[in-house]
Every structure is written in structure tokens, then in C-alpha cells.
C-alpha atoms as a PDB file:
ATOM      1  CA  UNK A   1       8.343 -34.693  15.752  1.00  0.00           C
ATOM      2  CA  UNK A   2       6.552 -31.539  15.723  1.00  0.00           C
ATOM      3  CA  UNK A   3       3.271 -30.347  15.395  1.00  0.00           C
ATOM      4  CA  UNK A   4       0.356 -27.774  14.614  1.00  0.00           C
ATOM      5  CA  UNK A   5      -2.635 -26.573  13.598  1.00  0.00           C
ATOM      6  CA  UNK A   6      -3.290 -25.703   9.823  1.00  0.00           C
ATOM      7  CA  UNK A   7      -5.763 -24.811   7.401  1.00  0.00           C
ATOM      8  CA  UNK A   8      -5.792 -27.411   4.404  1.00  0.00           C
ATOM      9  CA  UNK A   9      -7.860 -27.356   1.382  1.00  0.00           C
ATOM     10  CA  UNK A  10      -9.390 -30.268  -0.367  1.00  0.00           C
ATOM     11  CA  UNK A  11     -11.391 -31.026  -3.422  1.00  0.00           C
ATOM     12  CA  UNK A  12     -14.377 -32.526  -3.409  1.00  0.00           C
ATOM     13  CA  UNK A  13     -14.441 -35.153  -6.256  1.00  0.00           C
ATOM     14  CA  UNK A  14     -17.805 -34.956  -7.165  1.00  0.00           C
ATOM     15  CA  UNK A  15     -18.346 -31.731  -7.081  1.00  0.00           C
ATOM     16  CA  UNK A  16     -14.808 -30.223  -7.210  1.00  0.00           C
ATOM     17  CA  UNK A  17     -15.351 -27.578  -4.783  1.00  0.00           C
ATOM     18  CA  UNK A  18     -12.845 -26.431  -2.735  1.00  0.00           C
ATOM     19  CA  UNK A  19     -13.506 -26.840   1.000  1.00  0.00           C
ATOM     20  CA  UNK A  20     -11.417 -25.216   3.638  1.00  0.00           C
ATOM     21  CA  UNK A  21     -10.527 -26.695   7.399  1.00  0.00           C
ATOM     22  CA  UNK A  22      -8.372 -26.834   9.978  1.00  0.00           C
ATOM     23  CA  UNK A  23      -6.409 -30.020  10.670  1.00  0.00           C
ATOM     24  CA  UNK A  24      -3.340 -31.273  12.685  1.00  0.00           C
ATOM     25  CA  UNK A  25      -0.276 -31.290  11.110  1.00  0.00           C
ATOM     26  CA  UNK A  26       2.881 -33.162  12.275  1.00  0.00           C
ATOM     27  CA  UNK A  27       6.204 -32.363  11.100  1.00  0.00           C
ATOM     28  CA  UNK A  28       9.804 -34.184  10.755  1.00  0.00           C
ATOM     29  CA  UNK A  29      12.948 -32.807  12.229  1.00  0.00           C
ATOM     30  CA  UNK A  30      13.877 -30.859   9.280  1.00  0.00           C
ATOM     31  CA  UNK A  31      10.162 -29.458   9.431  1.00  0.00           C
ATOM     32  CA  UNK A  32       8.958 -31.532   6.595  1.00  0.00           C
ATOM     33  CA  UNK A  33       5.376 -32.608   6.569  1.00  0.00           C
ATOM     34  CA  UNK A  34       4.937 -36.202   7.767  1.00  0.00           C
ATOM     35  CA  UNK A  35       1.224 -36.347   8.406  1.00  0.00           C
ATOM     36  CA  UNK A  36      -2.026 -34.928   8.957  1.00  0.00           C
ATOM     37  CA  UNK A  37      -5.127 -35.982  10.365  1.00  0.00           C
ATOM     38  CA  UNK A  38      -7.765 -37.530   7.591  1.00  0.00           C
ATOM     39  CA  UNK A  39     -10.646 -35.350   9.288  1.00  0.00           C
ATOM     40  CA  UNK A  40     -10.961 -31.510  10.132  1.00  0.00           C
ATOM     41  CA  UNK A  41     -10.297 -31.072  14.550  1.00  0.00           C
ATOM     42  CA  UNK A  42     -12.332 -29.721  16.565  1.00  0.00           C
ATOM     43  CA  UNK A  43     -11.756 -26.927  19.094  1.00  0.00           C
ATOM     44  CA  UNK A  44     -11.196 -28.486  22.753  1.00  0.00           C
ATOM     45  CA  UNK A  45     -10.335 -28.341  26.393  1.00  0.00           C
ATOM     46  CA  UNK A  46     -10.987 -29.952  29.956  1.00  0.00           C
ATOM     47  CA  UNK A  47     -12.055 -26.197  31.538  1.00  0.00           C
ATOM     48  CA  UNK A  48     -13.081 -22.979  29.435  1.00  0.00           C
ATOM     49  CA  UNK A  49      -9.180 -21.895  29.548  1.00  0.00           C
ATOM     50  CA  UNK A  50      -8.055 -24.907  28.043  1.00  0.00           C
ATOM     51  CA  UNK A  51     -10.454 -24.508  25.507  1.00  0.00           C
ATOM     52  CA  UNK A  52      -9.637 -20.606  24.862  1.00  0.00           C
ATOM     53  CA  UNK A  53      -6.001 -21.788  24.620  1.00  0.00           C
ATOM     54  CA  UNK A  54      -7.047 -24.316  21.831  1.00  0.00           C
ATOM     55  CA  UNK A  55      -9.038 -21.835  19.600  1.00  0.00           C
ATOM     56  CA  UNK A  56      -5.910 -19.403  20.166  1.00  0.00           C
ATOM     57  CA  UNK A  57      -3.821 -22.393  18.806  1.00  0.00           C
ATOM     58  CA  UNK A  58      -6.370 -22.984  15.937  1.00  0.00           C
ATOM     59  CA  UNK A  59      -6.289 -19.259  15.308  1.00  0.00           C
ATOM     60  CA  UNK A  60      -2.525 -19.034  14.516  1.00  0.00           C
ATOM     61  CA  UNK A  61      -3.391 -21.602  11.224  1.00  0.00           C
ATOM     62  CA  UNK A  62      -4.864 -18.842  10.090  1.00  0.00           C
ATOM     63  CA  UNK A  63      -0.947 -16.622   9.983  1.00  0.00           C
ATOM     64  CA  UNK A  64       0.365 -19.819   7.341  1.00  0.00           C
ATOM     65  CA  UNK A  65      -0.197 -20.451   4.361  1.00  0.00           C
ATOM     66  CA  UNK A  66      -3.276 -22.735   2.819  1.00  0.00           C
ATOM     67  CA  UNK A  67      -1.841 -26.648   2.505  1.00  0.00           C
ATOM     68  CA  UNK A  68      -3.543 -28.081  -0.066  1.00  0.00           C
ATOM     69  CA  UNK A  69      -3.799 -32.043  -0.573  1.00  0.00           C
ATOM     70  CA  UNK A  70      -1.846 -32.984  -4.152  1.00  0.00           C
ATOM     71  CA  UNK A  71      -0.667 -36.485  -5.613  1.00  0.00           C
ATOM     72  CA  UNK A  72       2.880 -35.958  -6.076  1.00  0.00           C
ATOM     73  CA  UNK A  73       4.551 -38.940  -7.469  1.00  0.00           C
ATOM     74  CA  UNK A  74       1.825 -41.720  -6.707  1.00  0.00           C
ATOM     75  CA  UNK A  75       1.704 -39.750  -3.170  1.00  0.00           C
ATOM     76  CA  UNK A  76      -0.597 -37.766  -1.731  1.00  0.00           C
ATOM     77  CA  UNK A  77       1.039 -34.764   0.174  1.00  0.00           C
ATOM     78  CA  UNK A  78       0.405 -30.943   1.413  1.00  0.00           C
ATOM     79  CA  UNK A  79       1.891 -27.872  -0.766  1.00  0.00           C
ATOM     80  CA  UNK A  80       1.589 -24.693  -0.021  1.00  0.00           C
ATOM     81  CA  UNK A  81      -1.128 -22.530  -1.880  1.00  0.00           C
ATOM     82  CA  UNK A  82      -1.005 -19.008  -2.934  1.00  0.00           C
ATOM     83  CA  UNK A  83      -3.716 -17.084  -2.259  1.00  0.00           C
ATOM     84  CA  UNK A  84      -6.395 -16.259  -5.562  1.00  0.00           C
ATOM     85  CA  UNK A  85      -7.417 -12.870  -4.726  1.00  0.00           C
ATOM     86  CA  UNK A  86      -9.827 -11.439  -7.092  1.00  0.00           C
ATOM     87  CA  UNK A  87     -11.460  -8.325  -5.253  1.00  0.00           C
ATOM     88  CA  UNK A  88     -15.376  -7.611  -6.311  1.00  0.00           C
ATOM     89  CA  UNK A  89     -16.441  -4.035  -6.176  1.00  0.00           C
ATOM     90  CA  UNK A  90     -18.317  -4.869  -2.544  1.00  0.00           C
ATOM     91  CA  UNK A  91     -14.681  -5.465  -0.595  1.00  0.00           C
ATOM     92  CA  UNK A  92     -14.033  -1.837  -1.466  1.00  0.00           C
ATOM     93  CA  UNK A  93     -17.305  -0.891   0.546  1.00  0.00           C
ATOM     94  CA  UNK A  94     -16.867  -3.230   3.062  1.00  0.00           C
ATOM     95  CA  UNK A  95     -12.684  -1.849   3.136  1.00  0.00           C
ATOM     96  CA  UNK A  96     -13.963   1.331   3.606  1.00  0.00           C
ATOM     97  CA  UNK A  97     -16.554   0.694   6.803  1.00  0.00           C
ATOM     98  CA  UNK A  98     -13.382  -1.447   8.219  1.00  0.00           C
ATOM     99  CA  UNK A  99     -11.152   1.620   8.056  1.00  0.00           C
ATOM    100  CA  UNK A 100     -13.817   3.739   9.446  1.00  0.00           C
ATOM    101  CA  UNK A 101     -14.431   1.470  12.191  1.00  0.00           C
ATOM    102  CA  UNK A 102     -10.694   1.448  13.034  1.00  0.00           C
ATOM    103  CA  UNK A 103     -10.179   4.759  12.763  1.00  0.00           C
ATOM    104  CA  UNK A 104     -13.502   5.199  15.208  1.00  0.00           C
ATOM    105  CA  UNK A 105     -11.783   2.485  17.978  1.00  0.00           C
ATOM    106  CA  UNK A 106      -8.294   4.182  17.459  1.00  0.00           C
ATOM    107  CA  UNK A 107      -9.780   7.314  18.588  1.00  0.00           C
ATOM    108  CA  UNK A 108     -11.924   5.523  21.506  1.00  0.00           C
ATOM    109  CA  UNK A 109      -9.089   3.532  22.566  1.00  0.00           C
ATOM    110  CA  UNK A 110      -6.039   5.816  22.207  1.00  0.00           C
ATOM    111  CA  UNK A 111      -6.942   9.338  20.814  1.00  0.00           C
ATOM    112  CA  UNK A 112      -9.140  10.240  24.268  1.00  0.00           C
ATOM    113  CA  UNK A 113      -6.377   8.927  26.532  1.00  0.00           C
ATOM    114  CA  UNK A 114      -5.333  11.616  28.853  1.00  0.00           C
ATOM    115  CA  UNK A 115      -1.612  10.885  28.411  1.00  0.00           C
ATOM    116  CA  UNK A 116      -2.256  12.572  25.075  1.00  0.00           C
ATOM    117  CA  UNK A 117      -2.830  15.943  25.986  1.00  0.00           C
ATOM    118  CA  UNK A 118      -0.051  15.484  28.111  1.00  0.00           C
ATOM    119  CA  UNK A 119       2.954  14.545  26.370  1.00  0.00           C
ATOM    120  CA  UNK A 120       3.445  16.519  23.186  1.00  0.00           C
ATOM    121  CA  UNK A 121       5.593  13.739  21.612  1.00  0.00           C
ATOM    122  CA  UNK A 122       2.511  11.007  21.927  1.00  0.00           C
ATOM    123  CA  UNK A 123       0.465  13.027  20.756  1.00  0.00           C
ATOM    124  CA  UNK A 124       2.082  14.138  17.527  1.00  0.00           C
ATOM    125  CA  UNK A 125       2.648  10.425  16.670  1.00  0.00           C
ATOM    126  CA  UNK A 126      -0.882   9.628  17.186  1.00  0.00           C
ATOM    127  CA  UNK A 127      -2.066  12.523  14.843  1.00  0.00           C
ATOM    128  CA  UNK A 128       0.471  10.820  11.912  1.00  0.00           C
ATOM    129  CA  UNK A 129      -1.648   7.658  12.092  1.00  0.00           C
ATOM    130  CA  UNK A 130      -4.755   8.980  12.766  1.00  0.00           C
ATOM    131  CA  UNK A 131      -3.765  10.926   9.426  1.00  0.00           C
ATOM    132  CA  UNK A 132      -2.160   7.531   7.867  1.00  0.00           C
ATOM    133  CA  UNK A 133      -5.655   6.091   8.531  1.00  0.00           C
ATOM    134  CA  UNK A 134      -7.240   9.096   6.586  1.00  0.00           C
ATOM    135  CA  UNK A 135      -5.228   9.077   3.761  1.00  0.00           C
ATOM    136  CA  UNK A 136      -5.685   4.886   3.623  1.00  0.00           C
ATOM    137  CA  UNK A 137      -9.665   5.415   3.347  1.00  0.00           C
ATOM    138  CA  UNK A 138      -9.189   8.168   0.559  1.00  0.00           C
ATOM    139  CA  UNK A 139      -6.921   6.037  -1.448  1.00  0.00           C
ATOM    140  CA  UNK A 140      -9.160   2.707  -1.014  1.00  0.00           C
ATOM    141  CA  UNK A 141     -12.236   5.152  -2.121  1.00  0.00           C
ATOM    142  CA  UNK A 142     -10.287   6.690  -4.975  1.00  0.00           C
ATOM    143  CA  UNK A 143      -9.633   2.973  -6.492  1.00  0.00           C
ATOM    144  CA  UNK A 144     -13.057   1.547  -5.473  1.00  0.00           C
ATOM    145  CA  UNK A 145     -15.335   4.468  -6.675  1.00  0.00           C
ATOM    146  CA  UNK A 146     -14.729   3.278  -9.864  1.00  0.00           C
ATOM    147  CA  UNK A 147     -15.499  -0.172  -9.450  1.00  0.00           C
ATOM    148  CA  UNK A 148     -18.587   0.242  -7.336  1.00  0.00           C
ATOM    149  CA  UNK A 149     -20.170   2.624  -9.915  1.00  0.00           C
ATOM    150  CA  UNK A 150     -19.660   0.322 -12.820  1.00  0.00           C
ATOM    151  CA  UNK A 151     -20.668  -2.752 -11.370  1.00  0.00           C
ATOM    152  CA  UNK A 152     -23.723  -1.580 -10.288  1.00  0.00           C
ATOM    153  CA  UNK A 153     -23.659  -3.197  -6.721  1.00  0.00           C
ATOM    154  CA  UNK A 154     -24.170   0.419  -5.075  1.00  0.00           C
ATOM    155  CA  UNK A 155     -26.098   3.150  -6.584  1.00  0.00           C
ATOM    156  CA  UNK A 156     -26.606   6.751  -5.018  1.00  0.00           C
ATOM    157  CA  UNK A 157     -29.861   7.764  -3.481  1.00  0.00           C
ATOM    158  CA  UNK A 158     -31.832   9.794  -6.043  1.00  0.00           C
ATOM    159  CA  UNK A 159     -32.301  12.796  -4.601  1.00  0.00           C
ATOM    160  CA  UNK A 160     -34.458  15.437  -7.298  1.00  0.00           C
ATOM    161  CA  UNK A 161     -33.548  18.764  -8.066  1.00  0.00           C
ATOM    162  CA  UNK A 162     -34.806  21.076  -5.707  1.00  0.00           C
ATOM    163  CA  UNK A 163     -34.750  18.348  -2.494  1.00  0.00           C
ATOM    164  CA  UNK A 164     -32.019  17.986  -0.641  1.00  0.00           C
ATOM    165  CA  UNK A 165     -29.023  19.827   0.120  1.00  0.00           C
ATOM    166  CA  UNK A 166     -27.232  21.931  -2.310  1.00  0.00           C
ATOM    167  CA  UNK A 167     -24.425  19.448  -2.382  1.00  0.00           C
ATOM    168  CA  UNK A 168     -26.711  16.743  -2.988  1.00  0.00           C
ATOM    169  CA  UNK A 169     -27.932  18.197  -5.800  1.00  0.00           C
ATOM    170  CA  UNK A 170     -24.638  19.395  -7.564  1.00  0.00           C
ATOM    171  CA  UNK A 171     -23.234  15.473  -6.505  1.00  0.00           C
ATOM    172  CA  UNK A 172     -26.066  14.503  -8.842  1.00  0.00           C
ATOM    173  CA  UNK A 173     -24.620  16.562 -11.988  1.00  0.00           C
ATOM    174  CA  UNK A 174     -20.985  15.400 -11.452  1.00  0.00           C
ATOM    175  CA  UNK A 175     -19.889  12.080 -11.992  1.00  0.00           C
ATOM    176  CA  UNK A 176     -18.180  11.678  -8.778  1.00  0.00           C
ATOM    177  CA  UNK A 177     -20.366  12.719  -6.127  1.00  0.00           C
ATOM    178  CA  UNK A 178     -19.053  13.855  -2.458  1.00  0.00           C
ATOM    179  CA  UNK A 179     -17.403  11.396  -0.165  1.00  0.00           C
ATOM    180  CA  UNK A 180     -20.529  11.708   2.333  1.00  0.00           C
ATOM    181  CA  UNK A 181     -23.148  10.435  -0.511  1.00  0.00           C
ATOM    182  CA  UNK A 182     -25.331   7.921   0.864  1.00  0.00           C
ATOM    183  CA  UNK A 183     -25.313   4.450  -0.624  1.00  0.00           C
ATOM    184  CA  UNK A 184     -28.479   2.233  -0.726  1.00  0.00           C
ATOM    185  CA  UNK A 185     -27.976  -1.444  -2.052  1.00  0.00           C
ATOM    186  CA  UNK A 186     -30.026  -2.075  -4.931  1.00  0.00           C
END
């Protein structure tokens, strides 16, 4: 018998809302689901390692699938879930600030490095996905500018004619405005 950590969904009978934890699961030799605990685990450890090991292990439920409790002939057992995705305007915002933050650390982390200016070959690669990394936040704003202006979540500053740059102001007669608009929440 086998075991691990995994995330399982459940349903809340009187309110049927879906609640999400992490919970042993122990497996048969052929790597069938045999059990799982009744209650969500905690995190533990003797010493601080032994407890970073066991949040690294609770951390790898999070690479599977969602199990989801379901009464399958008079038996309740796990199935896998897919995923419901249903992106809101916002996580094309929030995609955006993710990429520039990666594209930020890449830079810090690898695109100062002194081997860089070194070695022609490490270098080159590093400008393809520092330009992959471009080219991902352009396409993520192309198909979220879209959504963000029609749902309203994010408006452009109103700038009036006359203040502000001159590329403020022409953003303000075009429907698209320039990728460095500022965005206020309304």
C-alpha cells in the first residue's frame, strides 16, 4: 500500500458549496484508491525541516488532479475532476502583472549575470525568452483588452484635453489606448 497527499473536494449538503482540502490518500498495488482520511491533514514535523519537508509533500497535491467524493454504486469513492475554468476579465490584469513580474526576476536573476556578456551562445538564448516573455504579455493584452474594457472592471484615467501628454490625449480619441495607459479600479 501506497500513499499521498491530495487535494479532494466535497460538497457541503446544506449549502452545496464546494470546499477544497488536502487529505491523505492510500492506494492499492495497482494504484487504485483504497482510502482517505475523513478530515483535511495538517502540515507537520518533529523540527522545522521535518515540517518544511511535509508542506513540500502537501505542495506536490497541488501537480494532480482534484479527487472529488462521489457515490458510485451505493459507494462512496474519489474521481478525478476536471478543472471549470471560466476566466473573468481581472485574471487578464492580474496575467499581465505576473508576466511583468517574471520578466522583471528573469532579468534580475539571469539577464545581469556576468556569464552573459561572456558567452555569446547564453546570451542569444536568453534574449529568445526574454523576447518569448514579450510576445506572451502582448498576446495576453491583445485577448484581455477586450474583456477588461467591456466589463467595466478597469477604466482609464480621464485625462482632459489639453493635460497630459500628447499620447494621453490621442489614447483618449482611439478606442484602444497605448499599452502604458494607467488603470485605476473603479
Amino acid at each position: 500500500m501506497t500513499w499521498n497527499y491530495r487535494v479532494i473536494e466535497t460538497c457541503d449538503p446544506e449549502t452545496t458549496e464546494s470546499m477544497f482540502a488536502v487529505h491523505e490518500v492510500y492506494y492499492d498495488d495497482e494504484g487504485n484508491v483504497e482510502a482517505w482520511t475523513e478530515n483535511p491533514v495538517s502540515c507537520l514535523g518533529d523540527c522545522p525541516d521535518e515540517l518544511r519537508a511535509d508542506i513540500h509533500f502537501h505542495h506536490r497535491a497541488f501537480l494532480m488532479p482534484v479527487l472529488m467524493e462521489k457515490m458510485v454504486n451505493n459507494e462512496t469513492t474519489l474521481v478525478e475532476t476536471a478543472p471549470i475554468i471560466r476566466p473573468n476579465a481581472g485574471h487578464y490584469y492580474e496575467f499581465w502583472d505576473r508576466v511583468c513580474i517574471a520578466s522583471d526576476f528573469l532579468y534580475q536573476t539571469l539577464g545581469s549575470y556576468p556569464l552573459l556578456r561572456a558567452e555569446k551562445k547564453l546570451k542569444q538564448l536568453y534574449i529568445e525568452v526574454d523576447q518569448a516573455i514579450g510576445a506572451l504579455y502582448s498576446e495576453a493584452a491583445e485577448m484581455g483588452f477586450d474583456k477588461i474594457d467591456r466589463s467595466g472592471i478597469f477604466s482609464p484615467i480621464v485625462v482632459k484635453e489639453g493635460q497630459g501628454s500628447e499620447q494621453e490625449t490621442r489614447a483618449q480619441k482611439s478606442q484602444k489606448p497605448p499599452a502604458n495607459v494607467r488603470y485605476r479600479q473603479d
